[in-house]
N, C-alpha and C. Protein backbone atom coordinates (compact mmCIF):
# COMPACT_ATOMS: atom_id res chain seq x y z
N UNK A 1 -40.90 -63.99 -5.55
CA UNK A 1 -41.25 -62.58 -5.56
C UNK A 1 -42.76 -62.42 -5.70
N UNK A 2 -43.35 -61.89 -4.69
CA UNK A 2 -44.80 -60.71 -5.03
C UNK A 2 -44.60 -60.03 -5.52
N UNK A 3 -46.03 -59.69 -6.28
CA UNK A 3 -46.31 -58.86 -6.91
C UNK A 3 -47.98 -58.87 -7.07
N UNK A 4 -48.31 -57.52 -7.33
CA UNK A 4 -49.69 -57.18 -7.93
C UNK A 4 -50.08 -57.19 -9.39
N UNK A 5 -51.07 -57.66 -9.76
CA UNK A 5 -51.19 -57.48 -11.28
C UNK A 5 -51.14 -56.08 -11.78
N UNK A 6 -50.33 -56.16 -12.76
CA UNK A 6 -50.21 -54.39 -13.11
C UNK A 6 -49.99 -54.84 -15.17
N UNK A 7 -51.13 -53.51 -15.44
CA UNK A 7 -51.03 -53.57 -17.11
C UNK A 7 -49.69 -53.44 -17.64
N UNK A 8 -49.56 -54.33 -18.97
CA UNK A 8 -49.14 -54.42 -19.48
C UNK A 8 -49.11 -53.04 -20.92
N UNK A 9 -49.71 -52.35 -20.88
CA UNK A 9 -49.82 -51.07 -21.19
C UNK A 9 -50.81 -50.55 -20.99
N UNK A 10 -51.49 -49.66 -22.08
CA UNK A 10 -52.45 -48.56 -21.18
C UNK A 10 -53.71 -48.86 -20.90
N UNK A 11 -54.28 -48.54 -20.13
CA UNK A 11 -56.00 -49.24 -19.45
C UNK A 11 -56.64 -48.61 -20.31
N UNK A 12 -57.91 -49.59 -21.15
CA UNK A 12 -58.31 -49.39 -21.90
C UNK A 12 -59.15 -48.67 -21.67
N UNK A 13 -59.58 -47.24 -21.46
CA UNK A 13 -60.64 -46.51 -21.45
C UNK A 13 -60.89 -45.39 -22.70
N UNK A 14 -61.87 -44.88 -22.36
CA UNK A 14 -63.02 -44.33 -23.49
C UNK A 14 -62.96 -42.97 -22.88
N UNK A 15 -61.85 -42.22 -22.79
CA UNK A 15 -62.67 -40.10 -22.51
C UNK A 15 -63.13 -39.71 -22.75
N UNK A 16 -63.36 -40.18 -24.76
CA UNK A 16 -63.72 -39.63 -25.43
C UNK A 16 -65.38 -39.82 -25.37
N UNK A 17 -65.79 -40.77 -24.89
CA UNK A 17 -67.07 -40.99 -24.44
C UNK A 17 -68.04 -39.84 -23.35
N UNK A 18 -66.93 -38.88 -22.71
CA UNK A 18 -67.32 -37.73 -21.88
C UNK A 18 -67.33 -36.09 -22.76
N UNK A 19 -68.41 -35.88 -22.08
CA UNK A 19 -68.74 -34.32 -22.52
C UNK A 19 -66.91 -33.51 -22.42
N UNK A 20 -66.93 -32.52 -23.11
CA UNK A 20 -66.09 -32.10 -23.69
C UNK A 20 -65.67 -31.34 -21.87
N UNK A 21 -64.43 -31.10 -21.09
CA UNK A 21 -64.26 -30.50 -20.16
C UNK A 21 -64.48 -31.11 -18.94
N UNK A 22 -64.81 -32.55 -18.78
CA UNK A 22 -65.27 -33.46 -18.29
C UNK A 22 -63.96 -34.28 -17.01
N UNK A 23 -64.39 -34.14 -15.74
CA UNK A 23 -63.16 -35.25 -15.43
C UNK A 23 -63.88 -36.15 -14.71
N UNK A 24 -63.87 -37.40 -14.14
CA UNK A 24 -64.50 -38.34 -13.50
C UNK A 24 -63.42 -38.81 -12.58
N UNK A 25 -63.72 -38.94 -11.18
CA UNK A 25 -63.09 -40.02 -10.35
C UNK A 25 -63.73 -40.93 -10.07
N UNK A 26 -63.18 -41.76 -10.16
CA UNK A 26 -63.56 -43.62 -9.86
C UNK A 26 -63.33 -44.03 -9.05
N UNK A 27 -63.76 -45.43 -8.29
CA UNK A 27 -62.61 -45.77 -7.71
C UNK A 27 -63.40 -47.81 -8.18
N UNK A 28 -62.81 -48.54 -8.57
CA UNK A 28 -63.40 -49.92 -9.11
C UNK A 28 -62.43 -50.98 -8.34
N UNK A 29 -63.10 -51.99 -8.80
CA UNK A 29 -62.31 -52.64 -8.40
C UNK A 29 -62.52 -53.64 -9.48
N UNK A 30 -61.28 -54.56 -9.37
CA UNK A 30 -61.07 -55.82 -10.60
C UNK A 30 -60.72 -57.16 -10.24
N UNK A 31 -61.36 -58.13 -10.83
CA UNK A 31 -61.08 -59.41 -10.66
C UNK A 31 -60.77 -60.08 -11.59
N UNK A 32 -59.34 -60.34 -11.66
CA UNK A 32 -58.15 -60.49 -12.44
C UNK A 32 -57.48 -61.87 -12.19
N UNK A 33 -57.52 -63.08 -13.80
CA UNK A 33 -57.35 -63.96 -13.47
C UNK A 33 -56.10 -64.30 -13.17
N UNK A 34 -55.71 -65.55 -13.56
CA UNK A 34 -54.21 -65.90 -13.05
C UNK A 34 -53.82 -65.55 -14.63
N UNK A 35 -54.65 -65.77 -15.63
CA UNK A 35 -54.29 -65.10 -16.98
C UNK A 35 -53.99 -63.75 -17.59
N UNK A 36 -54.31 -63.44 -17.07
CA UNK A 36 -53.84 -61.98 -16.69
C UNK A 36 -55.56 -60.90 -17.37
N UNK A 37 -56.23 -61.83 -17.65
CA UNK A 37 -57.33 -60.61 -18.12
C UNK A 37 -58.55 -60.53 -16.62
N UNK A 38 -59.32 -59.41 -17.18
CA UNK A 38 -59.81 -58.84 -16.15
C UNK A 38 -60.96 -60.27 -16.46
N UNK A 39 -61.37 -60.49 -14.93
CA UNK A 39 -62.74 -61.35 -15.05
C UNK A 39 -64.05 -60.52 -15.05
N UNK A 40 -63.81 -59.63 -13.96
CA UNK A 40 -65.31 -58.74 -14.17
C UNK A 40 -64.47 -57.34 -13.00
N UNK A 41 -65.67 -56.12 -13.26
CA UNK A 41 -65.22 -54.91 -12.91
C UNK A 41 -66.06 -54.77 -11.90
N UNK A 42 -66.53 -53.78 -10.96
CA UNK A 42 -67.64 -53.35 -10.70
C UNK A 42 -67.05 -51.42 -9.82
N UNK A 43 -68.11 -50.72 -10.04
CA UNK A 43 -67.75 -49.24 -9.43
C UNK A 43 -68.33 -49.54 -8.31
N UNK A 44 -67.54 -48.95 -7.34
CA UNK A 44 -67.14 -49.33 -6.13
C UNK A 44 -68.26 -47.51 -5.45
N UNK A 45 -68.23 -46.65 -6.14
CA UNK A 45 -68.44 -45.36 -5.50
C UNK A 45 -69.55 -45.01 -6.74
N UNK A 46 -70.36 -45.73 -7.42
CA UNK A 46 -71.71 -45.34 -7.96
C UNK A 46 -72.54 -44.10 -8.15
N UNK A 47 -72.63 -44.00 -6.47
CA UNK A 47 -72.91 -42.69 -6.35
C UNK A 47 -72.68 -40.97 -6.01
N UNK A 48 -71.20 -41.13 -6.69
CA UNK A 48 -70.43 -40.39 -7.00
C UNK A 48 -70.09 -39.52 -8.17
N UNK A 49 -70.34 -40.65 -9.19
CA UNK A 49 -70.21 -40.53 -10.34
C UNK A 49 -71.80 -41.15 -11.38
N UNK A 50 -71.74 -40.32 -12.39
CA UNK A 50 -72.90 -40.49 -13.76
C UNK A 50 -72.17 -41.67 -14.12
N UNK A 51 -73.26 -43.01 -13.57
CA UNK A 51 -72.90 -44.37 -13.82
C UNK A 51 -72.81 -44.61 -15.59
N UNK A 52 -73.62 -43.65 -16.09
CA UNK A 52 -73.61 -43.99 -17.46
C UNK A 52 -72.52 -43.55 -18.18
N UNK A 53 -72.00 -42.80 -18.19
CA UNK A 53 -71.07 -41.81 -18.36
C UNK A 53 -69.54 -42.49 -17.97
N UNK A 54 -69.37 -43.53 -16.73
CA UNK A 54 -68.71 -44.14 -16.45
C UNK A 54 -68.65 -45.85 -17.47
N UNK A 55 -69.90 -45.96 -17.11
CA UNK A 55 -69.67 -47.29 -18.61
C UNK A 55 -69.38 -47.11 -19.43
N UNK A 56 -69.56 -45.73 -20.20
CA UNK A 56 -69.35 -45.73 -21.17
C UNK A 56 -67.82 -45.55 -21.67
N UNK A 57 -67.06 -44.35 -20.75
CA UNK A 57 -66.17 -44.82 -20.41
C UNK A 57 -64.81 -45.88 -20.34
N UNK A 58 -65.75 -46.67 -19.59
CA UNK A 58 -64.66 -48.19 -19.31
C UNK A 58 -65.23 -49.06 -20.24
N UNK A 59 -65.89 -48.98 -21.08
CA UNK A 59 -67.08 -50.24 -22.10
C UNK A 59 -65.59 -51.19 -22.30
N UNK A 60 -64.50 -50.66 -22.71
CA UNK A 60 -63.64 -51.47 -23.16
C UNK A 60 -62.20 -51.97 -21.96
N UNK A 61 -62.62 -51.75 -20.66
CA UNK A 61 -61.73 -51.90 -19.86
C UNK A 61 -61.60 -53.51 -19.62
N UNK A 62 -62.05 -54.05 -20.10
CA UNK A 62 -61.82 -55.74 -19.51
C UNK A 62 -60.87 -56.09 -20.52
N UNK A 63 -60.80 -55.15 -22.06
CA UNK A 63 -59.70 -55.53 -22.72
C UNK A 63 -58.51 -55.32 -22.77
N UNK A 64 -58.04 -54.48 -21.42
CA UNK A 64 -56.56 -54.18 -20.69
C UNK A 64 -56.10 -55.57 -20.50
N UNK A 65 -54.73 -56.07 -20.96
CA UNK A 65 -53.88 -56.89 -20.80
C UNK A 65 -52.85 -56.34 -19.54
N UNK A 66 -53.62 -57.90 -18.65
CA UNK A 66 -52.20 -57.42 -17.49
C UNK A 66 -51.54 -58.14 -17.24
N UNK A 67 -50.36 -58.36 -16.02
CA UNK A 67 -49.65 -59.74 -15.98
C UNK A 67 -49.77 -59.54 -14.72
N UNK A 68 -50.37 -60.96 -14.44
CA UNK A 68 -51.20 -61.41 -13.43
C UNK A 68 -50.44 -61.13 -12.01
N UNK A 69 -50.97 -61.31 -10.80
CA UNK A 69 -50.45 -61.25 -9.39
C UNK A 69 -49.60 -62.38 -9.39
N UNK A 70 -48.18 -62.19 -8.55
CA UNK A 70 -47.21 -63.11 -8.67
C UNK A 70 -47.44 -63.39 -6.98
N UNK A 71 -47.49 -64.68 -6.63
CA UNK A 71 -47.34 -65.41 -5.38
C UNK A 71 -46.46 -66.38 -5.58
N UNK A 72 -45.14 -66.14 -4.79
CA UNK A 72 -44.18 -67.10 -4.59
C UNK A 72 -43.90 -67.40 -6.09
N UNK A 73 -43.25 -66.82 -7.13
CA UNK A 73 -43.42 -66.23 -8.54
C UNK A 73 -44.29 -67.17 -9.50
N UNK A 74 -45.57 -67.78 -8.90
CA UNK A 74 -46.59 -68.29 -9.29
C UNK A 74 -47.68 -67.27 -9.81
N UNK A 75 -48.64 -67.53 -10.96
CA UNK A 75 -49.47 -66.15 -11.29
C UNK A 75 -50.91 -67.15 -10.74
N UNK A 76 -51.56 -65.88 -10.20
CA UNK A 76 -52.65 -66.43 -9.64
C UNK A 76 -53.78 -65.19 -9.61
N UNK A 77 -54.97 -65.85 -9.76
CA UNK A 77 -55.76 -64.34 -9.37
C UNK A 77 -55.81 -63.62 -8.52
N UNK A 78 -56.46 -62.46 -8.73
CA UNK A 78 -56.24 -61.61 -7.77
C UNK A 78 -57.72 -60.35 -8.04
N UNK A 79 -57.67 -60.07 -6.93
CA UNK A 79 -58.72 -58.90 -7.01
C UNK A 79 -58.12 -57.30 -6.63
N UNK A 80 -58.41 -56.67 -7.19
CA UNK A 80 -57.47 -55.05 -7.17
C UNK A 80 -58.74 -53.89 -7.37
N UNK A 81 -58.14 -52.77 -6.09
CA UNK A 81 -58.87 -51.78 -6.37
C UNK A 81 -57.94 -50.49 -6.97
N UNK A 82 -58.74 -49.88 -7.27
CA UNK A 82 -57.97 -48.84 -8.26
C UNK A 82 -58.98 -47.47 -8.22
N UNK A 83 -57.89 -46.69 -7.91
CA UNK A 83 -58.91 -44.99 -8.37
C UNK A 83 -58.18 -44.57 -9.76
N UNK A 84 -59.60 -44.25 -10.47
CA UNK A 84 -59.44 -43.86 -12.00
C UNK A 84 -59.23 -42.63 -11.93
N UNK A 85 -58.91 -41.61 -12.58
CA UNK A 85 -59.25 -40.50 -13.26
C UNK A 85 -59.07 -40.27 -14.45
N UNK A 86 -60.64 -40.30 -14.86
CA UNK A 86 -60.76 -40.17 -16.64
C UNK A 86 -61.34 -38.68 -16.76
N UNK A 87 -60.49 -37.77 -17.72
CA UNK A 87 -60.44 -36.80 -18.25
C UNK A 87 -60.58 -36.78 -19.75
N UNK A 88 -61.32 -35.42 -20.02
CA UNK A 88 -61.46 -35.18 -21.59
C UNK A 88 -61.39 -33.52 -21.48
N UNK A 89 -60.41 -32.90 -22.45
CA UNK A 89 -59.97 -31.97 -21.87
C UNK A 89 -61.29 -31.00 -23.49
């Protein structure tokens, strides 16, 4: 069986790091080992979004636990893109 790496619960982000009324779209991408943690992130759409505002944000997103991409039900890395939307209401 395939599969994509998908968290193991919730992606670790920071809203609270955004001005009060605040929403951000993202879109990143991740490089995700066969261990299931993220290797490194990078924002894919920069100039879209207040890069700072976005780190600050995700500061803690590499500490999302996921379970890794399944090939031939082998776990292996994988690289994944993803659109965020971080809100602070």
């Amino acid at each position: 069986m395939d599969q994509p790496a998908t968290p193991l619960g919730d992606w670790e982000i920071n809203p609270d790091e955004l001005p009060r009324n605040t929403a951000l779209r993202v879109n990143i991408q991740l490089w995700i080992s066969a261990q299931g943690t993220i290797d490194q992130w990078d924002l894919l759409d920069a100039s879209l979004a207040d890069s700072g505002l976005v780190d600050a944000a995700l500061t803690n997103l590499q500490r999302t636990r996921l379970q890794p991409a399944l090939l031939n039900h082998v776990a292996v890395p994988s690289v994944r893109r993803l659109e965020l939307v971080i809100s602070r209401e």
